[in-house]
N, C-alpha and C. Protein backbone atom coordinates (compact mmCIF):
# COMPACT_ATOMS: atom_id res chain seq x y z
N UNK A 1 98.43 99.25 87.31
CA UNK A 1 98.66 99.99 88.53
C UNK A 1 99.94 100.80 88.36
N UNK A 2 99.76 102.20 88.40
CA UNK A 2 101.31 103.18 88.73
C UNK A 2 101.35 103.17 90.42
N UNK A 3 103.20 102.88 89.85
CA UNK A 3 103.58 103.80 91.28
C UNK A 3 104.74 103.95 91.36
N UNK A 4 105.54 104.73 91.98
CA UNK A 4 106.41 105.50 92.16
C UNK A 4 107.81 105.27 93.30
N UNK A 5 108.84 105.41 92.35
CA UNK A 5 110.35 105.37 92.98
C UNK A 5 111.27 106.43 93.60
N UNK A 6 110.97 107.28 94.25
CA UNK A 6 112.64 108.00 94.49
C UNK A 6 113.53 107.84 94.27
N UNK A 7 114.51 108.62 94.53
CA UNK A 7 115.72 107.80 94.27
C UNK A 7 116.76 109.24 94.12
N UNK A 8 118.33 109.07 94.27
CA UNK A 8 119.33 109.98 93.73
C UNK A 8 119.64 110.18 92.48
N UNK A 9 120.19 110.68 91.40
CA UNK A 9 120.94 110.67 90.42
C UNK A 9 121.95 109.32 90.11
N UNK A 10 122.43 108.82 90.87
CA UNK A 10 123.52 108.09 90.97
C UNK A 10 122.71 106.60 90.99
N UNK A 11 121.84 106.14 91.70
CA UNK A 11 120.98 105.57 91.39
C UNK A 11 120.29 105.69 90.80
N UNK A 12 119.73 106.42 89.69
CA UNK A 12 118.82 106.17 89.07
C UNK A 12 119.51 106.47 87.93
N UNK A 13 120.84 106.30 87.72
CA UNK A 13 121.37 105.69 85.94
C UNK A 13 121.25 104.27 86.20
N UNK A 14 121.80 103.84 87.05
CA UNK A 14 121.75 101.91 87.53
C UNK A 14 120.32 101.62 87.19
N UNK A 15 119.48 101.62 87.61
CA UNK A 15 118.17 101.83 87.71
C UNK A 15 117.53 101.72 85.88
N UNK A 16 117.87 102.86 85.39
CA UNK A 16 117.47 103.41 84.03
C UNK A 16 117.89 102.08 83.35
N UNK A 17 119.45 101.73 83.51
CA UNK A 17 120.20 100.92 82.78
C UNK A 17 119.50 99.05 83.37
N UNK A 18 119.61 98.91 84.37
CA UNK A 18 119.34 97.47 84.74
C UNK A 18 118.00 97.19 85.59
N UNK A 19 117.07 98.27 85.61
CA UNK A 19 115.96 97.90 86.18
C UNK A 19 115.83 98.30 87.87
N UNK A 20 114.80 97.18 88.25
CA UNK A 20 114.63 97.72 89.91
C UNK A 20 115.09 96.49 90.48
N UNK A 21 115.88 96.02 91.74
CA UNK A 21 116.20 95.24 92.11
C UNK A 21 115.35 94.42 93.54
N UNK A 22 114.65 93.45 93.61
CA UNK A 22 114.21 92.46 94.65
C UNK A 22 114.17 93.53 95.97
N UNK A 23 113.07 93.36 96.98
CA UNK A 23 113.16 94.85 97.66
C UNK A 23 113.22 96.31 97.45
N UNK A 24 112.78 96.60 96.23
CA UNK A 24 112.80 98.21 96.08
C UNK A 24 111.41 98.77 96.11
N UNK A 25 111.44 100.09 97.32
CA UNK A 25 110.30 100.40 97.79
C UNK A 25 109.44 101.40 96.44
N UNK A 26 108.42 101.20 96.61
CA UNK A 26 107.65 101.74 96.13
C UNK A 26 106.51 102.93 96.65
N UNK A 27 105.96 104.04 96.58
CA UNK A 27 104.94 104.55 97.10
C UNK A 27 104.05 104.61 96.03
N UNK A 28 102.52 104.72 96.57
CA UNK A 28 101.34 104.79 95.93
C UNK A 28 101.01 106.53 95.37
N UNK A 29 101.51 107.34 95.65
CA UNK A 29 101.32 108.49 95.37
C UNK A 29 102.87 109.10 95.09
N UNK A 30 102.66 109.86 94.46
CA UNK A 30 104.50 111.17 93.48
C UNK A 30 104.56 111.37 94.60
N UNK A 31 103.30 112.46 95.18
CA UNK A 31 104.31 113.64 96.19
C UNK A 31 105.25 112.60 97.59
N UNK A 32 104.70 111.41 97.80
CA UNK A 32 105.02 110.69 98.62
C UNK A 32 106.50 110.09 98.20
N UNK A 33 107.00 110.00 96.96
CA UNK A 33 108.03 109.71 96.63
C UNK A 33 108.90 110.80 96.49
N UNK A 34 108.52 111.90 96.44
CA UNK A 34 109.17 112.76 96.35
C UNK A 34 109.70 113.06 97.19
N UNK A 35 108.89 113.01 98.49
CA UNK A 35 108.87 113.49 99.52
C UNK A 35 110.10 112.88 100.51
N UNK A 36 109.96 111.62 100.40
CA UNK A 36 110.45 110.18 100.64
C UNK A 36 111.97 110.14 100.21
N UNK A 37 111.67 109.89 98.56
CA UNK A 37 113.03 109.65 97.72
C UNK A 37 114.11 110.04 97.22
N UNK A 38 113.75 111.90 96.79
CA UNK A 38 115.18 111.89 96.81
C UNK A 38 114.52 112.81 95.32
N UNK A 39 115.39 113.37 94.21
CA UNK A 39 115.33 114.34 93.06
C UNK A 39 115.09 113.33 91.68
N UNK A 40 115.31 111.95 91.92
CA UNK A 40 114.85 111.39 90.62
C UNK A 40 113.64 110.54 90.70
N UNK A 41 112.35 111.09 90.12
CA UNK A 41 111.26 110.01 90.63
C UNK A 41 111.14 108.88 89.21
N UNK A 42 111.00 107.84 89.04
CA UNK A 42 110.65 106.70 88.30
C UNK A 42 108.70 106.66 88.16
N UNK A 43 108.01 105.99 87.73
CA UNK A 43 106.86 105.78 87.24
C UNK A 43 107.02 104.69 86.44
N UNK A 44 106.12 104.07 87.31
CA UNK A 44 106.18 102.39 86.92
C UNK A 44 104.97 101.82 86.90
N UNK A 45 104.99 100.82 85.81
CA UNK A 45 103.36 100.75 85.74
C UNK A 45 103.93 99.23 86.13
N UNK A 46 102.79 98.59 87.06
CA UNK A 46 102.71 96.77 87.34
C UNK A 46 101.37 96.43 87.14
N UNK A 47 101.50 95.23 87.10
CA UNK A 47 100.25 94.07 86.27
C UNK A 47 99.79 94.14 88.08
N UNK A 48 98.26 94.01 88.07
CA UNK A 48 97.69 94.10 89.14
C UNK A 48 97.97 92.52 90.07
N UNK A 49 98.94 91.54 90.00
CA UNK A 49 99.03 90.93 90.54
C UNK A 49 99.84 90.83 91.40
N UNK A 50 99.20 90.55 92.68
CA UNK A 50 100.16 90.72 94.08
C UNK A 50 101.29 89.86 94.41
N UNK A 51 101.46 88.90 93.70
CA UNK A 51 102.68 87.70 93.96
C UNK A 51 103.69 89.01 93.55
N UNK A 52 103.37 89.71 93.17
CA UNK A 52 104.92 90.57 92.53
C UNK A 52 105.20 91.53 93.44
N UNK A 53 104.58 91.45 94.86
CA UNK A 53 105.06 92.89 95.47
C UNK A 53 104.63 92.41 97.03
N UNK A 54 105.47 92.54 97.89
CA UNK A 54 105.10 92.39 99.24
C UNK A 54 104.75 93.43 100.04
N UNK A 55 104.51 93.29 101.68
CA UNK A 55 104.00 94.43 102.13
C UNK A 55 102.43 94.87 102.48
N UNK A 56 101.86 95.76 102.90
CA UNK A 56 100.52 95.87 103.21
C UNK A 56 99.51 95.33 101.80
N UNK A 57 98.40 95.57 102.50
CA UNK A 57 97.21 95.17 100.84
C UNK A 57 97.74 96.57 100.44
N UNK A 58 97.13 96.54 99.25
CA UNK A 58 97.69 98.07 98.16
C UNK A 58 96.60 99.22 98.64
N UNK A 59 95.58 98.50 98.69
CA UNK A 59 94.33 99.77 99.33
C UNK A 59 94.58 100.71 100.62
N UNK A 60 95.59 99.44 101.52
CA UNK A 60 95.34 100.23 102.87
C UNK A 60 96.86 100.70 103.25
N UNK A 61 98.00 100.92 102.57
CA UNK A 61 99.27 100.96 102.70
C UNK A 61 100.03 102.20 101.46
N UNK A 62 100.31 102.97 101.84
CA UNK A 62 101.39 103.78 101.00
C UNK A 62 102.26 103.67 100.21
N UNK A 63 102.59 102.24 100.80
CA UNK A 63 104.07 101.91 99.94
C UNK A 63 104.23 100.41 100.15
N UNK A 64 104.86 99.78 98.92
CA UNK A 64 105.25 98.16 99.16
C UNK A 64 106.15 98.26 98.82
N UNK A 65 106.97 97.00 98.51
CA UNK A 65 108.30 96.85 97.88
C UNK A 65 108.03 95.59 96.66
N UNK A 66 109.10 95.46 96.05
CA UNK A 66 109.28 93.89 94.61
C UNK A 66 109.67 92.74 95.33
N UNK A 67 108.78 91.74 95.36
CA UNK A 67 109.16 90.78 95.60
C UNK A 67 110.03 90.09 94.44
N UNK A 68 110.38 90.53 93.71
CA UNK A 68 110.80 90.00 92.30
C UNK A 68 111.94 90.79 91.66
N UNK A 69 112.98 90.83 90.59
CA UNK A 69 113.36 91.68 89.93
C UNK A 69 112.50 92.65 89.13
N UNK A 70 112.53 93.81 88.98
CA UNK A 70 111.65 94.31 87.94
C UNK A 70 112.26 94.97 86.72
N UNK A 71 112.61 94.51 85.04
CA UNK A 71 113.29 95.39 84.53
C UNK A 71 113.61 96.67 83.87
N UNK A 72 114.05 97.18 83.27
CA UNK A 72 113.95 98.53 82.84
C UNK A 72 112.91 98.59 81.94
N UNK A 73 112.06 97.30 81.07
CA UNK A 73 111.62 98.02 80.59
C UNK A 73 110.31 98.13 80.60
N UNK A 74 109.87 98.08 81.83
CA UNK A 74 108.60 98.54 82.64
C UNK A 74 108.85 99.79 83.32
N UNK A 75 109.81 100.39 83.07
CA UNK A 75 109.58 101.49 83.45
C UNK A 75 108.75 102.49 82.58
N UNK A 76 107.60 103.13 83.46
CA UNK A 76 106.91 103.93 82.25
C UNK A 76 107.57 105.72 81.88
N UNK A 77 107.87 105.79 83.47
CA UNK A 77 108.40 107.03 83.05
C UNK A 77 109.42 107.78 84.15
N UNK A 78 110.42 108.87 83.67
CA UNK A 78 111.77 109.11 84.64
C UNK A 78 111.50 110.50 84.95
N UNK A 79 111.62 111.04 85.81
CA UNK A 79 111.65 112.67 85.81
C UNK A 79 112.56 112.49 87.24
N UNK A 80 113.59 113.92 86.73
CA UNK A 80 114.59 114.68 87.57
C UNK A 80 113.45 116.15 88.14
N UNK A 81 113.45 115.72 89.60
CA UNK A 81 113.16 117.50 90.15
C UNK A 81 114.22 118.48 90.52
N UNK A 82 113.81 119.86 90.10
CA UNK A 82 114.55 120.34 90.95
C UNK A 82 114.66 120.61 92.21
N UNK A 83 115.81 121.35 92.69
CA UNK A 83 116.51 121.31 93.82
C UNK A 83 115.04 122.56 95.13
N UNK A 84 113.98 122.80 93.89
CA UNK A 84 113.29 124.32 95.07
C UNK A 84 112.75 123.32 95.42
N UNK A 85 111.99 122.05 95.58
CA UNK A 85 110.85 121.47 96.05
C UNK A 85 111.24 120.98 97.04
């Protein structure tokens, strides 16, 4: 399963460097994180099991959060947007 982080610059070296921390939201769709988060989006792939994420079922909800630590190196992928979007 992908899904997606927002986030600032400033957070997302912390992030890059030590992972996602217990409570960090997630959305099911980019433009929704984008939209949401902020100029640095994350792409994260998780094992389809739900003990790892609280919040609505995944089908009927936008966004959950980590019930868990998650570390850096599940992150699948980082992109900076620019400032026109």
């Amino acid at each position: 399963m992908i899904a997606y982080h927002g986030t600032n610059r400033e957070a997302a070296a912390s992030i890059h460097k030590d992972g996602f921390r217990v409570e960090t939201w997630f959305a099911r769709e980019l433009l929704s994180a984008i939209l949401y988060g902020g100029k640095c989006i994350f792409m994260v792939e998780f094992s389809d099991d739900p003990s790892m994420w609280h919040g609505e079922r995944w089908e009927d909800d936008w966004q959950f959060h980590l019930g868990m630590r998650y570390g850096p190196e599940h992150i699948v992928g980082y992109t900076i947007y620019t400032e026109n979007l």
